[in-house]
N, C-alpha and C. Protein backbone atom coordinates (compact mmCIF):
# COMPACT_ATOMS: atom_id res chain seq x y z
N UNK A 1 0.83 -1.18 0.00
CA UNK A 1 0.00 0.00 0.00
C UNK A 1 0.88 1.25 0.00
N UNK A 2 0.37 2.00 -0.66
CA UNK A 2 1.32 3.52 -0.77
C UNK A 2 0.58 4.47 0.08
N UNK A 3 1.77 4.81 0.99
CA UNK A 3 1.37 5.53 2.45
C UNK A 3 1.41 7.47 1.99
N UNK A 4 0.25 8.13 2.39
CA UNK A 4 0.45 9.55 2.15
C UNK A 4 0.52 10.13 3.20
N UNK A 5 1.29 11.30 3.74
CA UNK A 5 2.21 11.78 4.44
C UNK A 5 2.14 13.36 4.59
N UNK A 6 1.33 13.92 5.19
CA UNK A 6 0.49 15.17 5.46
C UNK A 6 1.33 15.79 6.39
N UNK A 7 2.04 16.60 6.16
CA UNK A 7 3.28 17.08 7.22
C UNK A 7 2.98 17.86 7.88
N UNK A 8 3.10 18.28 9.09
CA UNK A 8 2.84 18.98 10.35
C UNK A 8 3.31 20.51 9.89
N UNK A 9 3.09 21.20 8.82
CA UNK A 9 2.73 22.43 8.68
C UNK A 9 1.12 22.33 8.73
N UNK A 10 0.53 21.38 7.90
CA UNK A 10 -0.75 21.33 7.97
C UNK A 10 -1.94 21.26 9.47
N UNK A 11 -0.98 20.59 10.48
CA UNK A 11 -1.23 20.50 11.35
C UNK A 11 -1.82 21.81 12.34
N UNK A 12 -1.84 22.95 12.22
CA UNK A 12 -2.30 23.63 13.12
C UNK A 12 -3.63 24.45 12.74
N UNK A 13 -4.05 23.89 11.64
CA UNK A 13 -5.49 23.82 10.93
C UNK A 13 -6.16 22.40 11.58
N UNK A 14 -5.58 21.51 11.48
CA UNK A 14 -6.69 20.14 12.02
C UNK A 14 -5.32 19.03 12.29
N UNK A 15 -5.90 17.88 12.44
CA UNK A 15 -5.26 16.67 12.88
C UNK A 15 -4.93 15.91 11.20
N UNK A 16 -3.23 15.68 11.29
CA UNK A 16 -2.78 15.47 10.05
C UNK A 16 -2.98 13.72 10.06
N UNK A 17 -3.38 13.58 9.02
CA UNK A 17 -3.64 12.08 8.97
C UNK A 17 -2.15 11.12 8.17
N UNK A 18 -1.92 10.55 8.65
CA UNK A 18 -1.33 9.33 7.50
C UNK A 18 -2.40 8.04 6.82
N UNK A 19 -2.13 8.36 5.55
CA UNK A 19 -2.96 7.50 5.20
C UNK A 19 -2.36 6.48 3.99
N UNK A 20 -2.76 5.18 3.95
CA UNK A 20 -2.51 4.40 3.23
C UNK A 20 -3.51 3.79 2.31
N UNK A 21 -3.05 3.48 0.54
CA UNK A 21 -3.57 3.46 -0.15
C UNK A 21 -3.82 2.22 -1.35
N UNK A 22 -4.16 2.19 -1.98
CA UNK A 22 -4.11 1.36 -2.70
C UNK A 22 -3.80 1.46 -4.48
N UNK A 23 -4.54 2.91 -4.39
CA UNK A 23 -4.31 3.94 -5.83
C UNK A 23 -3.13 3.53 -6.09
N UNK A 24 -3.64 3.70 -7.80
CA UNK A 24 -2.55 3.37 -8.92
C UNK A 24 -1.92 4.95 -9.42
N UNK A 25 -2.50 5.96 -8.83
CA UNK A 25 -2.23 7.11 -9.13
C UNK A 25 -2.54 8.70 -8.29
N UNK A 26 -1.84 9.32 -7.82
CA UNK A 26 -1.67 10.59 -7.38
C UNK A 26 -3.36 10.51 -7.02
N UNK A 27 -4.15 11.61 -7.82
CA UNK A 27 -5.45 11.81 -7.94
C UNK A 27 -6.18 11.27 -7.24
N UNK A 28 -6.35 9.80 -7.25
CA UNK A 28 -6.67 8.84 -6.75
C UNK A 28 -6.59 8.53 -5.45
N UNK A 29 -5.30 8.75 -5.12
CA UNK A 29 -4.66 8.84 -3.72
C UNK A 29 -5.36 9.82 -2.67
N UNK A 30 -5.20 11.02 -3.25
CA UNK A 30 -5.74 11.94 -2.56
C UNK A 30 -7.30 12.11 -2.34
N UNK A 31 -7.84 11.61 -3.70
CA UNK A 31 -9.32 11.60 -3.11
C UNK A 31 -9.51 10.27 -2.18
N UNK A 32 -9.04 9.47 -2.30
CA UNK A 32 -8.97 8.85 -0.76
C UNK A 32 -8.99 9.27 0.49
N UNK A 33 -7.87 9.77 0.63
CA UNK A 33 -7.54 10.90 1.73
C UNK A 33 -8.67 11.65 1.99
N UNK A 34 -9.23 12.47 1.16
CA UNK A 34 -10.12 13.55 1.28
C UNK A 34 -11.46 13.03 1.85
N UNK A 35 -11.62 11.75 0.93
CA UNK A 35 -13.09 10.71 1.52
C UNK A 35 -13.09 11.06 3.07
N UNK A 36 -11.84 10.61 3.59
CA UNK A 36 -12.07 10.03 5.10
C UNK A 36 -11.97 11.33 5.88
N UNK A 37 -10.93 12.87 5.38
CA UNK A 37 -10.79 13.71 5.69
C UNK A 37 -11.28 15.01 5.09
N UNK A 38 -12.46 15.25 4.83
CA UNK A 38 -13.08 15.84 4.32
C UNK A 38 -12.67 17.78 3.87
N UNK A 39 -11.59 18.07 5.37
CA UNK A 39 -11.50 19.63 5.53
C UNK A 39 -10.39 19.36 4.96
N UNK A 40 -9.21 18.24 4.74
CA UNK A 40 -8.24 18.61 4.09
C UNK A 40 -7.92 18.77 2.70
N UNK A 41 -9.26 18.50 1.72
CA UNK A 41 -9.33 18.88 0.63
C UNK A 41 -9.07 20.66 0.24
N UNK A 42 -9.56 21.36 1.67
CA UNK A 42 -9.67 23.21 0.91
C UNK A 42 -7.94 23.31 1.10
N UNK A 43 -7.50 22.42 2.08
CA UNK A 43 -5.67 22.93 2.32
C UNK A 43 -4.83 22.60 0.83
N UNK A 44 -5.51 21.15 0.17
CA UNK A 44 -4.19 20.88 -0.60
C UNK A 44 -4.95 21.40 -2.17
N UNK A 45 -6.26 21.54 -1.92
CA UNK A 45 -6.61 21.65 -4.06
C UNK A 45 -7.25 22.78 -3.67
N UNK A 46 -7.47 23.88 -4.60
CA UNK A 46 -7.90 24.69 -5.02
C UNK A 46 -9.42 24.83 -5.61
N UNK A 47 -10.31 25.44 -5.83
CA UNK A 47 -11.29 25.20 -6.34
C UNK A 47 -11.96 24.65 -7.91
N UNK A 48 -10.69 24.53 -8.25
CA UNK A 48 -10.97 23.89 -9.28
C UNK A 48 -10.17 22.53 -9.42
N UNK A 49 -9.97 22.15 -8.22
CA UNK A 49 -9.21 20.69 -7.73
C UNK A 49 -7.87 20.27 -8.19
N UNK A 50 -7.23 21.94 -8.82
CA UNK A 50 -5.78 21.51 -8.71
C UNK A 50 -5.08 22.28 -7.27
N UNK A 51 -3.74 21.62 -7.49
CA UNK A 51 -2.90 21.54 -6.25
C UNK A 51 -2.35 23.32 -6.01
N UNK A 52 -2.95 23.63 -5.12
CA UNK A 52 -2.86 24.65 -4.43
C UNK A 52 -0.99 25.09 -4.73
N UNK A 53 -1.10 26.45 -5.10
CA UNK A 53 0.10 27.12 -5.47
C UNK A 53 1.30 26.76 -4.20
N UNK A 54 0.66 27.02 -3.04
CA UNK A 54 1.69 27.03 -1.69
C UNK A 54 1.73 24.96 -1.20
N UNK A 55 1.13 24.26 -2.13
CA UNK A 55 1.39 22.86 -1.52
C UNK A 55 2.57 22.42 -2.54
N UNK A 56 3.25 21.67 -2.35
CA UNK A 56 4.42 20.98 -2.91
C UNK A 56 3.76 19.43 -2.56
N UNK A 57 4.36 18.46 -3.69
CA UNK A 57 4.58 16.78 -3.53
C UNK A 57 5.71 16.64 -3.59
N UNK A 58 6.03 15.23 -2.65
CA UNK A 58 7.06 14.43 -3.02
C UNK A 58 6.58 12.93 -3.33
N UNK A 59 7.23 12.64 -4.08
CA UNK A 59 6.38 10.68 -4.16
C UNK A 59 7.84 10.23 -4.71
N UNK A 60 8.34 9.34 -3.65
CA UNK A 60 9.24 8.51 -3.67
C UNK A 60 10.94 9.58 -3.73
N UNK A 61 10.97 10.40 -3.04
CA UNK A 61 11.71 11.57 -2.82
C UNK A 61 12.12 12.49 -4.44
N UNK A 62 10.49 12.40 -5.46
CA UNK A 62 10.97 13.39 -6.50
C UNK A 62 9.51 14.24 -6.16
N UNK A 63 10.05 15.66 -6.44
CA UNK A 63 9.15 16.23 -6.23
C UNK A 63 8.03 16.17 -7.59
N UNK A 64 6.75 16.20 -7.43
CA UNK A 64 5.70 16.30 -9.22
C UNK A 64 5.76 17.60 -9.44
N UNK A 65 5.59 17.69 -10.29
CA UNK A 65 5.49 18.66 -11.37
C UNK A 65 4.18 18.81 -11.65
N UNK A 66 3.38 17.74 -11.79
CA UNK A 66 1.89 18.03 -12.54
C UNK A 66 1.17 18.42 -11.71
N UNK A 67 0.34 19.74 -11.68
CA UNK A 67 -0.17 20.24 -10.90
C UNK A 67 -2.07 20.38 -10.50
N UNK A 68 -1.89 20.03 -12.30
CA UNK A 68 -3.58 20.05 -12.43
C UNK A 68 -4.29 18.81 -12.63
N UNK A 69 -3.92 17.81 -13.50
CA UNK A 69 -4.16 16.40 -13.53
C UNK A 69 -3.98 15.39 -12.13
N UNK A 70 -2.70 16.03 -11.78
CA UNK A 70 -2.44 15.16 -10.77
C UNK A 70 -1.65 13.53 -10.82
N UNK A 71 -1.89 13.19 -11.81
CA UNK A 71 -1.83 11.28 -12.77
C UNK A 71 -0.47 11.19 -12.33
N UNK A 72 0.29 11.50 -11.36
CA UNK A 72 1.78 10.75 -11.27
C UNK A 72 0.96 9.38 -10.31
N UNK A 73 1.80 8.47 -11.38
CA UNK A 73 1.93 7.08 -10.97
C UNK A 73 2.60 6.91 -9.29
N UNK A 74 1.98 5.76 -8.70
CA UNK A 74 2.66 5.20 -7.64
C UNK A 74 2.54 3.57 -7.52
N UNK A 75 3.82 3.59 -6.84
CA UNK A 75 4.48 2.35 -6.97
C UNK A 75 3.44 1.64 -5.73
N UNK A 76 3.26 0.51 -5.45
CA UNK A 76 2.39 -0.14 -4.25
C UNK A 76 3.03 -0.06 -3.13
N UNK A 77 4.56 0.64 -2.68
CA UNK A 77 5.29 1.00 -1.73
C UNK A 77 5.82 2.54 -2.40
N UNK A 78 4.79 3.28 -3.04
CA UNK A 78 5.24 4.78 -2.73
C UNK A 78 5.39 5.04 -1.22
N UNK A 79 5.85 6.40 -1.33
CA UNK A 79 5.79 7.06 0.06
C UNK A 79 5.36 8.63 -0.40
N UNK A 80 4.31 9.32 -0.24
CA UNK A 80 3.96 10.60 -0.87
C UNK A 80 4.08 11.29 0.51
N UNK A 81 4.61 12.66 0.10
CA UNK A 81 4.30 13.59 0.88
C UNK A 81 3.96 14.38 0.81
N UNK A 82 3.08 15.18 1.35
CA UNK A 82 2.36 16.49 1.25
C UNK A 82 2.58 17.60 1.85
N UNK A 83 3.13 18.18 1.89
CA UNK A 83 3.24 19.67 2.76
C UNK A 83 3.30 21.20 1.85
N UNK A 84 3.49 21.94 2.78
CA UNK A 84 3.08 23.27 2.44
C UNK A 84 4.33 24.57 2.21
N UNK A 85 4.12 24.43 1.26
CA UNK A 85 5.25 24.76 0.86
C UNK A 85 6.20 26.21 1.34
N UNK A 86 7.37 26.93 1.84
CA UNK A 86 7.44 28.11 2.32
C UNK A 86 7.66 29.50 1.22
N UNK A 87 7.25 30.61 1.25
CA UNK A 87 7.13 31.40 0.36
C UNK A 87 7.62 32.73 1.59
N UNK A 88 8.04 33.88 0.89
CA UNK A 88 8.81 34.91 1.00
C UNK A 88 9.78 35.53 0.95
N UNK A 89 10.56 36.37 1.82
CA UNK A 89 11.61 36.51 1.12
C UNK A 89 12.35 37.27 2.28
């Protein structure tokens, strides 16, 4: 199962979940996640259900690139992570 990995920036909005999956793909993954965790959908997608400008992925220590589809593949021992990304200057 490919485990997703909600990092404790997220944490002082709600209780960060780890969750494990079965998805063959990103997208997939996360609406999993979202099923069981309903408020952490407004943190990581945007209203038009791509990935929020300030969230970053990692899946399998490369960061994605695809921001709006989402479709990066995972392995049945990914490891995704989710956090929030830092901005300023």
């Amino acid at each position: 199962m490919a485990q997703l990995v909600f990092t404790q920036q997220l944490g002082r909005f709600m209780t960060v979940p780890q969750v494990e999956t079965s998805a063959a793909d990103l997208r997939s993954a996360l609406d999993a996640a979202f099923a069981d965790h309903p408020r952490l959908r407004g943190y990581v997608l945007d209203e038009q259900g791509c990935l929020r400008e300030n969230v970053v992925i990692f899946i399998d220590g490369q960061r994605s690139r695809e921001r709006k589809i989402l479709n990066d593949a995972l392995a049945p021992h990914s490891k995704v992570y989710i956090l929030q990304a830092l901005s300023g200057g």
